[in-house]
C-alpha atoms as a PDB file:
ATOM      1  CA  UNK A   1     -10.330 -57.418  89.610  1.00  0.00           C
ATOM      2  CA  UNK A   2     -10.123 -56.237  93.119  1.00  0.00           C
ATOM      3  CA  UNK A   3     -10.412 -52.858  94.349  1.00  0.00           C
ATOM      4  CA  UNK A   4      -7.956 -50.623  95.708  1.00  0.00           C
ATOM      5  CA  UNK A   5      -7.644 -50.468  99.720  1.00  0.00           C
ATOM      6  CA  UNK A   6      -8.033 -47.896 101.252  1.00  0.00           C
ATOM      7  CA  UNK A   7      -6.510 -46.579 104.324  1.00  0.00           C
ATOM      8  CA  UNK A   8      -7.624 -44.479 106.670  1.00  0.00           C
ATOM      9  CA  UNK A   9      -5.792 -40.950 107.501  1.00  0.00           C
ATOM     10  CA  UNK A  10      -5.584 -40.779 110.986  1.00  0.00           C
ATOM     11  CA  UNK A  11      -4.153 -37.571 112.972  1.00  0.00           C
ATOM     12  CA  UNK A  12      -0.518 -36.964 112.836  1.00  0.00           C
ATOM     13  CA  UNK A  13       0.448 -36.209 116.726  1.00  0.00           C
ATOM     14  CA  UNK A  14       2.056 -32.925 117.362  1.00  0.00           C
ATOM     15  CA  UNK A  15       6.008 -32.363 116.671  1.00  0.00           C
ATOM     16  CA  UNK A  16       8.100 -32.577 119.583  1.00  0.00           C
ATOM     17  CA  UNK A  17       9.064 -28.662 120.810  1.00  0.00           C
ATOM     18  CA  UNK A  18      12.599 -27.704 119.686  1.00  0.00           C
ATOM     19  CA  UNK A  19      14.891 -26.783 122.181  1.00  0.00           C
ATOM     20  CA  UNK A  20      15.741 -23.092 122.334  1.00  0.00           C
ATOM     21  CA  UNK A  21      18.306 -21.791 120.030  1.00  0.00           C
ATOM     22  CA  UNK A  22      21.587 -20.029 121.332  1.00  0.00           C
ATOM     23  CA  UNK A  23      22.442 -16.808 119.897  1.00  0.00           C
ATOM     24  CA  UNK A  24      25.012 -16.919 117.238  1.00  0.00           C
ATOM     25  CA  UNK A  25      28.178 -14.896 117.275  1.00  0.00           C
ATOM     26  CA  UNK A  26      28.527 -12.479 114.548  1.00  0.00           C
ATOM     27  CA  UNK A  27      30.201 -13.720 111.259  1.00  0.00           C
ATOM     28  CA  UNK A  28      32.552 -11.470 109.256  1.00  0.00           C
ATOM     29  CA  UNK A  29      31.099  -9.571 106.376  1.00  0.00           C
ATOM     30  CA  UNK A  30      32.428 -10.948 103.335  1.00  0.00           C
ATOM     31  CA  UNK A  31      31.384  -9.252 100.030  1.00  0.00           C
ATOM     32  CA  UNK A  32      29.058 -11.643  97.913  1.00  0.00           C
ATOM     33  CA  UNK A  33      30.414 -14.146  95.159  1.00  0.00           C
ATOM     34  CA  UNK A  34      29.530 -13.604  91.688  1.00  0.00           C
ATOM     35  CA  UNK A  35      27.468 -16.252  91.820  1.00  0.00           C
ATOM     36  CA  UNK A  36      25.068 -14.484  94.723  1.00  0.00           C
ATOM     37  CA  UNK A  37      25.031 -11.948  92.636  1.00  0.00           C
ATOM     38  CA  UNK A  38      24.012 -13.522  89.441  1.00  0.00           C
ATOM     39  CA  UNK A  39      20.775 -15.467  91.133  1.00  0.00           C
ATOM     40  CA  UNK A  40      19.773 -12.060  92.735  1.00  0.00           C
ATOM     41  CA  UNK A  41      19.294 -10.542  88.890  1.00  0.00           C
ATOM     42  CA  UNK A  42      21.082  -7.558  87.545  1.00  0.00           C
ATOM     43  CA  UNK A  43      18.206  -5.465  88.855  1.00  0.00           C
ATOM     44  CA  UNK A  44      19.279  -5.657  92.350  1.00  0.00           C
ATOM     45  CA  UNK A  45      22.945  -4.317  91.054  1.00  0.00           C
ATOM     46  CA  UNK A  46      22.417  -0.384  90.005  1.00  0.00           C
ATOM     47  CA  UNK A  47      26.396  -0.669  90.435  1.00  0.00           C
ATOM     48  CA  UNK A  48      26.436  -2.779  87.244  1.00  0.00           C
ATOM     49  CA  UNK A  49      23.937  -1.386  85.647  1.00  0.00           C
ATOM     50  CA  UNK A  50      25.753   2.010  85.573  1.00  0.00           C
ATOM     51  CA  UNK A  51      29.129   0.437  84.235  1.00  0.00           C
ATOM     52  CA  UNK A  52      27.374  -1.356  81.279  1.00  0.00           C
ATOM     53  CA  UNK A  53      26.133   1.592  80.357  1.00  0.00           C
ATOM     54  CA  UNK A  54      29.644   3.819  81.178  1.00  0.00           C
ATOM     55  CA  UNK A  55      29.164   7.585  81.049  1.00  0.00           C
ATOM     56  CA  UNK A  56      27.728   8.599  78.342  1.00  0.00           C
ATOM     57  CA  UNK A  57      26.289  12.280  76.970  1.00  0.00           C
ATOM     58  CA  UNK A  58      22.980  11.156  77.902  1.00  0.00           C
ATOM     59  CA  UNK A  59      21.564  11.095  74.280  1.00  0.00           C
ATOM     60  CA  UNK A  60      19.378   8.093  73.383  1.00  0.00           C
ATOM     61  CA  UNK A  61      18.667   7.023  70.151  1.00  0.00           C
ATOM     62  CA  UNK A  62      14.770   6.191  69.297  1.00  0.00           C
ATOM     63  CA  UNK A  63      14.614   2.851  70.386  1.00  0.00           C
ATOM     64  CA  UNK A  64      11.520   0.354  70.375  1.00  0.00           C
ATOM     65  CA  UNK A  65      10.757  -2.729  72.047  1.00  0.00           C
ATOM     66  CA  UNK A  66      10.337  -4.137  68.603  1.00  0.00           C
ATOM     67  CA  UNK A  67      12.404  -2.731  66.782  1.00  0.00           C
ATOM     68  CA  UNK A  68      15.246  -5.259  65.092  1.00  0.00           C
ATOM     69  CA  UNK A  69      19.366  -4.990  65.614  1.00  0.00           C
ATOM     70  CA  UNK A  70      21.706  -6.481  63.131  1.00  0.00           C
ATOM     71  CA  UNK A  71      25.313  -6.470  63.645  1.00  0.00           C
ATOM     72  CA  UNK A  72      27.250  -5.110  60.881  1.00  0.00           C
ATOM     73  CA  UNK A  73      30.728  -6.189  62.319  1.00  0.00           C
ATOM     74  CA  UNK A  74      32.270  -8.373  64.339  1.00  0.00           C
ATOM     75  CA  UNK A  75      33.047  -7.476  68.341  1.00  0.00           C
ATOM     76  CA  UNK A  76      36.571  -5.493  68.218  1.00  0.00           C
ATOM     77  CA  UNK A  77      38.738  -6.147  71.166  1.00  0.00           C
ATOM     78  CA  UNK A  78      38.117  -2.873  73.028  1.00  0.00           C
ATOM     79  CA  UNK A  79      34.189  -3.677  73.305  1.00  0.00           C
ATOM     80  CA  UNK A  80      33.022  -4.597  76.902  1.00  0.00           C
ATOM     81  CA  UNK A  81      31.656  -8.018  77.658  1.00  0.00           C
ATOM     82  CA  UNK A  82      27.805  -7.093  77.195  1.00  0.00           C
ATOM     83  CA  UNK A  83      28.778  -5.291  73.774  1.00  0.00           C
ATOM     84  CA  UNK A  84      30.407  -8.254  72.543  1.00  0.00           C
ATOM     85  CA  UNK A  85      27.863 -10.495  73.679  1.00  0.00           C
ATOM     86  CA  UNK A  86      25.216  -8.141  71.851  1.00  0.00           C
ATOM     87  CA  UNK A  87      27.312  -8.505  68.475  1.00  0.00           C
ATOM     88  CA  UNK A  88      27.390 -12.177  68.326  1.00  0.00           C
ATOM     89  CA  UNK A  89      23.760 -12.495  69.161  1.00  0.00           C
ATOM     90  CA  UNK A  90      22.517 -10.087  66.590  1.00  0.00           C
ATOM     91  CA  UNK A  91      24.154 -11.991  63.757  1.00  0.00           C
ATOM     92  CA  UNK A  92      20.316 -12.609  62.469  1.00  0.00           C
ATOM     93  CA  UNK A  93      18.487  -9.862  63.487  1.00  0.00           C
ATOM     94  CA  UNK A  94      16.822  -9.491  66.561  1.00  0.00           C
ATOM     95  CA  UNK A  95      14.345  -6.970  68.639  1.00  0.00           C
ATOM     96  CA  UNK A  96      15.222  -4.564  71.508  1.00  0.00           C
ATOM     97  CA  UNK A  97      13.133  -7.101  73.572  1.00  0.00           C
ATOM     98  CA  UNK A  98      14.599 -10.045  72.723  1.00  0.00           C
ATOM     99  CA  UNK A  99      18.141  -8.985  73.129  1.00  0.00           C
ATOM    100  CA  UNK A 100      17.041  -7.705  76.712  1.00  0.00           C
ATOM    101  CA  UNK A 101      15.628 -11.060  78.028  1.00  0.00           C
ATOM    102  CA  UNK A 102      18.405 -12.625  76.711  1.00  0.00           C
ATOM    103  CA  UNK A 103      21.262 -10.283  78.163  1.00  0.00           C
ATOM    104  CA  UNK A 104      18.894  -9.957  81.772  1.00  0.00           C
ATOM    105  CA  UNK A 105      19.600  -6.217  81.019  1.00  0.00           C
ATOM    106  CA  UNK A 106      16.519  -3.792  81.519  1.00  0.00           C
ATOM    107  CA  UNK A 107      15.388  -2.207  78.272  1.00  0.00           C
ATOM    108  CA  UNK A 108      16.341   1.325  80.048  1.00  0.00           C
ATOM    109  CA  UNK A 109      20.192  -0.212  80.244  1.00  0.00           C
ATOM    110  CA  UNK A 110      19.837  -1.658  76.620  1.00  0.00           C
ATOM    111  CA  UNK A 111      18.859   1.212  74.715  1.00  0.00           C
ATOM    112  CA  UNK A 112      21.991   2.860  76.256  1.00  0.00           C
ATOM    113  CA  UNK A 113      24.089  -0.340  75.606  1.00  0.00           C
ATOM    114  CA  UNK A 114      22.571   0.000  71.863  1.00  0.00           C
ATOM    115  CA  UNK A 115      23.288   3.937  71.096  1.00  0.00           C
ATOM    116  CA  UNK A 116      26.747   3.504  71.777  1.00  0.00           C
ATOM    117  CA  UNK A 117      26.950   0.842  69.241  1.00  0.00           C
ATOM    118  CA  UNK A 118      24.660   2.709  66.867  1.00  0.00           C
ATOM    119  CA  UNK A 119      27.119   5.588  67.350  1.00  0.00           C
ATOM    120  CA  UNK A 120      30.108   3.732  67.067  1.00  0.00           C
ATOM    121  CA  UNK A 121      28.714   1.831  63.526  1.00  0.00           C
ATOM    122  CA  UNK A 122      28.795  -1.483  65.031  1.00  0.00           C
ATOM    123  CA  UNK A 123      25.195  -2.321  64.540  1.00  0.00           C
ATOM    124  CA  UNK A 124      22.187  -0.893  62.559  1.00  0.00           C
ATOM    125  CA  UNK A 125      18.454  -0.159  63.644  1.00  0.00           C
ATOM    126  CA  UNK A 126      15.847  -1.238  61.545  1.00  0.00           C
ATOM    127  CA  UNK A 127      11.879  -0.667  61.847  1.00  0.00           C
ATOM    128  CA  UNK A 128       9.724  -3.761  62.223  1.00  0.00           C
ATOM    129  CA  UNK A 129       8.391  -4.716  59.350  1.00  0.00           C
ATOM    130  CA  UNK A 130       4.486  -3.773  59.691  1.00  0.00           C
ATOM    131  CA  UNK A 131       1.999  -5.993  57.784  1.00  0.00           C
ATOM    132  CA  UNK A 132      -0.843  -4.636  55.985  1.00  0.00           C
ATOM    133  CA  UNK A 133      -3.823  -4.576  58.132  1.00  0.00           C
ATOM    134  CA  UNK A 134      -6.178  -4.951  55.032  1.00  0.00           C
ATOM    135  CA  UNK A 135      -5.059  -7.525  51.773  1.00  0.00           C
ATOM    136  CA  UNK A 136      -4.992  -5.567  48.510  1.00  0.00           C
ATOM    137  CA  UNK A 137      -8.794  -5.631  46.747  1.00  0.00           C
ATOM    138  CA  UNK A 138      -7.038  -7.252  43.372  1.00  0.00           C
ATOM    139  CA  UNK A 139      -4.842  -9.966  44.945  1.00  0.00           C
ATOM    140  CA  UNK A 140      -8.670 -11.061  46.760  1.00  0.00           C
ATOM    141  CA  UNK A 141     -10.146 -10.459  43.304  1.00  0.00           C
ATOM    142  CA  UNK A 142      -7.397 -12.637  41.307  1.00  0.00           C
ATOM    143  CA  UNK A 143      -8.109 -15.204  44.366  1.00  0.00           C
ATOM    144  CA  UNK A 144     -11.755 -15.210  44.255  1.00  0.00           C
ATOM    145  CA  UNK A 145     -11.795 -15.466  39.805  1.00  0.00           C
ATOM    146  CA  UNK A 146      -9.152 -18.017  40.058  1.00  0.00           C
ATOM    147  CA  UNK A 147     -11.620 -20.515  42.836  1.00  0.00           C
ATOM    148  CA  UNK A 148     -14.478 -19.861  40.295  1.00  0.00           C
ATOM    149  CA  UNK A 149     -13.146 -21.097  37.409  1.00  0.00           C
ATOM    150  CA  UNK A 150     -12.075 -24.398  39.079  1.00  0.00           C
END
């Protein structure tokens, strides 16, 4: 088996200048396509961020990053897009934090988005269920008998 060759790197000579650019004339302002506005993120919109969340009172209700939505209906007609798209996702339920990523909403925007539909009966808010931090003494008890008498 032969080795590989190897080849020298040898300097690259300098690029050739670029001739000087003209000044270009000024192009009409067109407003942005959807799309533009869509690869910026919704965080560089406040416009839409204030028409998702439409004018409410103000109220919020006491909303977690981990705590889980379930839909209890299915979107009526009059909801707006991002309400909609909220009911069909929470089918199974899902967190505050979860249903932000996936909507590109901030959680600010969401918990707005999510009191309305709280308010309206549409979904339901549920506390994460919280695990014990120690096991019960008996279950380990009933564990550790049980492995001695094998």
């Amino acid at each position: 088996m032969t080795p590989p060759r190897r080849t020298r790197r040898r300097p690259q000579p300098p690029p050739a200048p670029q001739p000087p650019r003209l000044p270009q004339p000024p192009q009409p302002s067109r407003p942005p396509s959807p799309e533009a506005a869509e690869a910026k993120g919704p965080g560089d919109n406040p416009e839409r961020l204030y028409s998702v969340t439409g004018s409410g009172d103000g109220a919020r209700a006491e909303l977690d990053l981990v705590t889980l939505i379930v839909a209890r209906a299915a979107p009526p007609v009059s909801a707006t897009p991002e309400q909609a798209a909220v009911l069909r996702l929470c089918n199974t339920p899902l967190s505050v934090a979860e249903l932000s990523a996936y909507l590109r909403l901030p959680f600010s925007t969401m918990t707005v988005l999510l009191t309305e539909l709280i308010t309206a009966e549409l979904v339901q808010a549920r506390a994460p269920i919280v695990r014990q931090a120690l096991p019960d003494r008996s279950l380990l008890e009933a564990v550790m008998h049980g492995l001695q008498r094998l």
